[in-house]
Every structure is written in C-alpha cells, then in structure tokens.
PDB file of N, CA and C in Angstrom:
ATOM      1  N   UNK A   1      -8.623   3.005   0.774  1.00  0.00           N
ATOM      2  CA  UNK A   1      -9.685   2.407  -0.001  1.00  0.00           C
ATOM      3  C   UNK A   1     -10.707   3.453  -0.429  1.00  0.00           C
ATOM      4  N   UNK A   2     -10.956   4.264   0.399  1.00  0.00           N
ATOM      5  CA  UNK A   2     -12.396   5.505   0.220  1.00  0.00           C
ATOM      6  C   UNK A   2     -11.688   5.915  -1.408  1.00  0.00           C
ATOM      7  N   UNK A   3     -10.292   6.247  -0.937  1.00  0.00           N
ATOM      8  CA  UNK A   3      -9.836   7.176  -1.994  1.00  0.00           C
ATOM      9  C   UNK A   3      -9.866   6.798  -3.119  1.00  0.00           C
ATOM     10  N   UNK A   4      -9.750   5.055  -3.540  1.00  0.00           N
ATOM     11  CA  UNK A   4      -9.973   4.693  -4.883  1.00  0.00           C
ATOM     12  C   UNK A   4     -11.118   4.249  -5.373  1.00  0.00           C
ATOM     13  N   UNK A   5     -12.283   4.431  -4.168  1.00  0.00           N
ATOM     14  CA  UNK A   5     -13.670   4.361  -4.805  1.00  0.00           C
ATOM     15  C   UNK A   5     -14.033   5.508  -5.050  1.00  0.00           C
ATOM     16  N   UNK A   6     -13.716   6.642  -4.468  1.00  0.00           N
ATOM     17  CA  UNK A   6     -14.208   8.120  -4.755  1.00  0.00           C
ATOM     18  C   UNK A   6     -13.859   8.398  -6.015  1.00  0.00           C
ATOM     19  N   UNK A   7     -12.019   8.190  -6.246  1.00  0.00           N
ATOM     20  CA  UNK A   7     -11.479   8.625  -7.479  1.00  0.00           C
ATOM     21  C   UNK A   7     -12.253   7.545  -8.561  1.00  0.00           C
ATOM     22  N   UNK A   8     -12.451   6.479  -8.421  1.00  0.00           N
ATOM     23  CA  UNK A   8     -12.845   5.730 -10.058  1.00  0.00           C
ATOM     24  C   UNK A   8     -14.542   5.753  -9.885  1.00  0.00           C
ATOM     25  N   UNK A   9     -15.623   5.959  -8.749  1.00  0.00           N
ATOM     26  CA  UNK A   9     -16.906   6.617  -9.131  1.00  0.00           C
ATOM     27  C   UNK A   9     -16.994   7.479  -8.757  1.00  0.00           C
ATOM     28  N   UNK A  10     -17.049   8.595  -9.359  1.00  0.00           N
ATOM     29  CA  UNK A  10     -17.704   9.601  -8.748  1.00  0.00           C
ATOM     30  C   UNK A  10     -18.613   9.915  -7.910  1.00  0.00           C
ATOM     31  N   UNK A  11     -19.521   8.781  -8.253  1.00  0.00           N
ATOM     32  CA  UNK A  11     -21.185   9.514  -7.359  1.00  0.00           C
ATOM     33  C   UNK A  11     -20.954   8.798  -5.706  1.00  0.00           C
ATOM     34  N   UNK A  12     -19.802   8.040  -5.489  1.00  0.00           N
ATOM     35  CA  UNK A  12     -19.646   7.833  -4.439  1.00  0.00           C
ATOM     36  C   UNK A  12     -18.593   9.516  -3.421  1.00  0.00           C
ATOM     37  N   UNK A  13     -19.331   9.794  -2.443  1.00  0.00           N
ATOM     38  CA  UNK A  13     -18.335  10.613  -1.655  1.00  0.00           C
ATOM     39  C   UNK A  13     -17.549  10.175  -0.293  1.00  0.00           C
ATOM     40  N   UNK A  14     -16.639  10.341   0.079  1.00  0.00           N
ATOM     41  CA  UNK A  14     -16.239   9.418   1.415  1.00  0.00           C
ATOM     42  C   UNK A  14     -17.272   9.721   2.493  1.00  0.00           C
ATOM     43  N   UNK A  15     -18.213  10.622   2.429  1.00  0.00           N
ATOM     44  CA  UNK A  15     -19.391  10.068   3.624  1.00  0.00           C
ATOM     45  C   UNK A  15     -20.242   9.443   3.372  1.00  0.00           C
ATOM     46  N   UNK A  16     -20.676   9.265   1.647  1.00  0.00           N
ATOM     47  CA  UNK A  16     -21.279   8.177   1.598  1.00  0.00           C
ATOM     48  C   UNK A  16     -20.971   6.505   1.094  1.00  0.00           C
ATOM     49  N   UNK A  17     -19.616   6.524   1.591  1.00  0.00           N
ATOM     50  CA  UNK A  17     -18.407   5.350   1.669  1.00  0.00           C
ATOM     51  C   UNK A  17     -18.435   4.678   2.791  1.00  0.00           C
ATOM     52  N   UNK A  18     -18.133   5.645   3.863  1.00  0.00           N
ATOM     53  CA  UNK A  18     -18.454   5.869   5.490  1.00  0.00           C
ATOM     54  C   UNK A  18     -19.667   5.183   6.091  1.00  0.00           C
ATOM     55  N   UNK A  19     -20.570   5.126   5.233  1.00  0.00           N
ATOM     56  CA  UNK A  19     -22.158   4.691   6.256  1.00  0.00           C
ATOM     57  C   UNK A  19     -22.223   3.336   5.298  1.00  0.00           C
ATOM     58  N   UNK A  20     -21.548   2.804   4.443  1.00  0.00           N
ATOM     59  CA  UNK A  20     -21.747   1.656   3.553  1.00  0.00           C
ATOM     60  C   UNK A  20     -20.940   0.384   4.322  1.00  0.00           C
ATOM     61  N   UNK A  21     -21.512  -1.105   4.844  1.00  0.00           N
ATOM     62  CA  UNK A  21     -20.889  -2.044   5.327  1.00  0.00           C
ATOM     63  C   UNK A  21     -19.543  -2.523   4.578  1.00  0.00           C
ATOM     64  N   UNK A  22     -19.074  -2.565   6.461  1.00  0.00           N
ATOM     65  CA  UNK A  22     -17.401  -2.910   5.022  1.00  0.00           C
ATOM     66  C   UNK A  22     -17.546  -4.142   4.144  1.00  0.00           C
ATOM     67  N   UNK A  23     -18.096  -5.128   4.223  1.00  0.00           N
ATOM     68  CA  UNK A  23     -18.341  -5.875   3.318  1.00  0.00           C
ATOM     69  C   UNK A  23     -18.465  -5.121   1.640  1.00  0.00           C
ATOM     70  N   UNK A  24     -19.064  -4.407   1.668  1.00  0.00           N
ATOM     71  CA  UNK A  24     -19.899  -3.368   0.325  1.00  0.00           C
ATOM     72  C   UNK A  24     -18.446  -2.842   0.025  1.00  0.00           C
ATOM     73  N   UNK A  25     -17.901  -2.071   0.567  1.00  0.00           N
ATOM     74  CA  UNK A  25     -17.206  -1.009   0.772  1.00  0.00           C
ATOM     75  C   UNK A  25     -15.766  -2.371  -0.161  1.00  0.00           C
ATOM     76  N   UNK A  26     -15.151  -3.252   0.134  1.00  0.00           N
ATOM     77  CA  UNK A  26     -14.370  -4.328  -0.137  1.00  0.00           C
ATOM     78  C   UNK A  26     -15.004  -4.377  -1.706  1.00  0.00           C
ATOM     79  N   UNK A  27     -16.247  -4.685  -1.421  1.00  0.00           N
ATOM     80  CA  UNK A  27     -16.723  -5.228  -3.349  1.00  0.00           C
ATOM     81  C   UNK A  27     -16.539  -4.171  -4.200  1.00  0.00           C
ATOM     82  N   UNK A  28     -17.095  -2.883  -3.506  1.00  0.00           N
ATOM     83  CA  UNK A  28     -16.653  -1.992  -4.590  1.00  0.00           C
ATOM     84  C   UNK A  28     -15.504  -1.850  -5.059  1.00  0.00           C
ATOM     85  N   UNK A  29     -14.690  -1.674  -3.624  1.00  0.00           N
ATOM     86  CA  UNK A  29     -12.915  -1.214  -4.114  1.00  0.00           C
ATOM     87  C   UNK A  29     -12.605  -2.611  -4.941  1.00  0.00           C
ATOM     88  N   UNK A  30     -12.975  -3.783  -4.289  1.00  0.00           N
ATOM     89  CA  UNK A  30     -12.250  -4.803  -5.704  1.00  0.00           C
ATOM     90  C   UNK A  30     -12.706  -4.215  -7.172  1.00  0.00           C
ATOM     91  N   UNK A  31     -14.173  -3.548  -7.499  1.00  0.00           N
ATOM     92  CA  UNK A  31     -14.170  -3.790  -8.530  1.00  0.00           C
ATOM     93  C   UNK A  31     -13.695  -1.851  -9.406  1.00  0.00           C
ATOM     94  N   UNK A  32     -13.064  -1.463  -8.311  1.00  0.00           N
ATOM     95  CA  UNK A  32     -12.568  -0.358  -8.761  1.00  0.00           C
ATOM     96  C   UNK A  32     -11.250  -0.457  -9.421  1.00  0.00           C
ATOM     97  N   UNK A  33     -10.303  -1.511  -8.391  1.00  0.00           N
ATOM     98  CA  UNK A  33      -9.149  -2.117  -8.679  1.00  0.00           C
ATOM     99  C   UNK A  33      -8.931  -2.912  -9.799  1.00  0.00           C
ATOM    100  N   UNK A  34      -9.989  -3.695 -10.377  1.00  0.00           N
ATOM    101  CA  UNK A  34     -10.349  -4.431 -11.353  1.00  0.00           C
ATOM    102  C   UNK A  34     -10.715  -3.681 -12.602  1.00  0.00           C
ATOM    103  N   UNK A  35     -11.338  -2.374 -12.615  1.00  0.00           N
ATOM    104  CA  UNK A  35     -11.635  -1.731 -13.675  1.00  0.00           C
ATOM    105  C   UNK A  35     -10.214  -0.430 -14.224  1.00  0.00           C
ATOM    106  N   UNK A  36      -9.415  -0.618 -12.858  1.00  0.00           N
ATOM    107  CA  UNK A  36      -8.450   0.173 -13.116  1.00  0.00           C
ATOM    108  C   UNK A  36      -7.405  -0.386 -14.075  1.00  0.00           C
ATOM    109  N   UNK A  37      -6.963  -2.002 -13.475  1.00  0.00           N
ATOM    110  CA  UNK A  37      -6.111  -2.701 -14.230  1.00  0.00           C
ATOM    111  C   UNK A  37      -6.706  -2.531 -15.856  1.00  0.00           C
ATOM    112  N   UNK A  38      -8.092  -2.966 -15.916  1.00  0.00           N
ATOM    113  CA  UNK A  38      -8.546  -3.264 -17.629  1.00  0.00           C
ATOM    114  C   UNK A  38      -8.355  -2.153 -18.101  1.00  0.00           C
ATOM    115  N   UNK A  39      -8.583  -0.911 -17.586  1.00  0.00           N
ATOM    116  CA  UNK A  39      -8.198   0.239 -18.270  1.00  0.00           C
ATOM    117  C   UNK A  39      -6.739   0.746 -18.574  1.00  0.00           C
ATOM    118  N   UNK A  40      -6.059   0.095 -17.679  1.00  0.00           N
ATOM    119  CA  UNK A  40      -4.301   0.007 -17.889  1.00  0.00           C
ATOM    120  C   UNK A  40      -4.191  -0.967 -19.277  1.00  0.00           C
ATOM    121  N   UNK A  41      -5.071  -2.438 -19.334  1.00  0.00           N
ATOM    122  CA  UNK A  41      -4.494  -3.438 -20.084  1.00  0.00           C
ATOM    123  C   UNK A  41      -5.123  -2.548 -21.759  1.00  0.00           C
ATOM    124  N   UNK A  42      -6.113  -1.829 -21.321  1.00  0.00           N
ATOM    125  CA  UNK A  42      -6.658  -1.073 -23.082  1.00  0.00           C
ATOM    126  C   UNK A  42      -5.889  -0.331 -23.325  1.00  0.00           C
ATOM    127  N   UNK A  43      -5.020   0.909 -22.110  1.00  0.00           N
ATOM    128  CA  UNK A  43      -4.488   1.697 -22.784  1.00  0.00           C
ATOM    129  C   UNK A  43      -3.049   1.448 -23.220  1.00  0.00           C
ATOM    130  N   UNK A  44      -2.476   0.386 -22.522  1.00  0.00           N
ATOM    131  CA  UNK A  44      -0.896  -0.517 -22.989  1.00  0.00           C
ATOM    132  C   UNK A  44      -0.951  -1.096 -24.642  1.00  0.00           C
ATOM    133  N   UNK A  45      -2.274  -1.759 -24.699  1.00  0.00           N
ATOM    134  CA  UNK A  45      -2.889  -2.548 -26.077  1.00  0.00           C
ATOM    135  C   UNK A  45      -2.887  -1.318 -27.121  1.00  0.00           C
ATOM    136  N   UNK A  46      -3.135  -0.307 -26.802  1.00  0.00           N
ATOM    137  CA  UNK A  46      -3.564   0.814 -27.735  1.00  0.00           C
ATOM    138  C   UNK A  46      -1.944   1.179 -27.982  1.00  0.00           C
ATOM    139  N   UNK A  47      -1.636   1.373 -26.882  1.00  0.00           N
ATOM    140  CA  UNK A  47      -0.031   2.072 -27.400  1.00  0.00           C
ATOM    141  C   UNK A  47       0.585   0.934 -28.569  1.00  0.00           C
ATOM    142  N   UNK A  48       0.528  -0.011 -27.792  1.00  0.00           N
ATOM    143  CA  UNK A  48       1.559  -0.891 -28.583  1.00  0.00           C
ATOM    144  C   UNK A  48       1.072  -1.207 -30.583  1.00  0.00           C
ATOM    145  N   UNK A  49      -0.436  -0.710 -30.313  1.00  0.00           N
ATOM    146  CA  UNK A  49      -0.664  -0.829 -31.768  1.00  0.00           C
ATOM    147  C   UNK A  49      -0.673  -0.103 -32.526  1.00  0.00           C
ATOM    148  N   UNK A  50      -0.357   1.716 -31.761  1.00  0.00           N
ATOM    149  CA  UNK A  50      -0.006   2.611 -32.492  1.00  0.00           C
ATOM    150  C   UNK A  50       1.080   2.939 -33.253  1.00  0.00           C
ATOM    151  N   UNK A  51       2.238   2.039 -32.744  1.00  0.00           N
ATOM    152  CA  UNK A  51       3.686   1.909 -32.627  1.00  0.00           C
ATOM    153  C   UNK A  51       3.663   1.485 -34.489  1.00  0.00           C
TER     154      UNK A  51
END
C-alpha cells in the first residue's frame, strides 16, 4: 500500500505514510487506486480515438 501512495503522490514519503492512522492510510490508497484506474480509462479512450 505505502508503495502506491508514494508512487501516485509524491509529497507523501513512506515515513510520512508510517505515522498516518491506518484508517487515513486505506482512504488514500483507495483514492490512489481510483485515480489510477481513471487514468487507465483516459488513456484506453485516447488510444481508441486515435485509431
């Protein structure tokens, strides 16, 4: 989980991931996971309309 909040914000580092309640730590990664997919669903949309 650290690893896909670090990789999709930056200004997060895994020690300051580390001192954040896992509760927090869950919302972010959902919404890291969530911004990853939409950025999959723009860049699939883009291909297919370049075609």
């Amino acid at each position: 989980m650290r690893a896909v909040i670090c990789k999709t914000f930056p200004g997060y580092t895994f020690e300051t991931v580390d001192r954040l309640p896992l509760e927090r730590v869950i919302e972010i990664y959902t919404s890291a996971e969530w911004l990853a997919e939409e950025e999959k669903k723009m860049i699939d949309k883009a291909a297919r309309r370049s075609r």
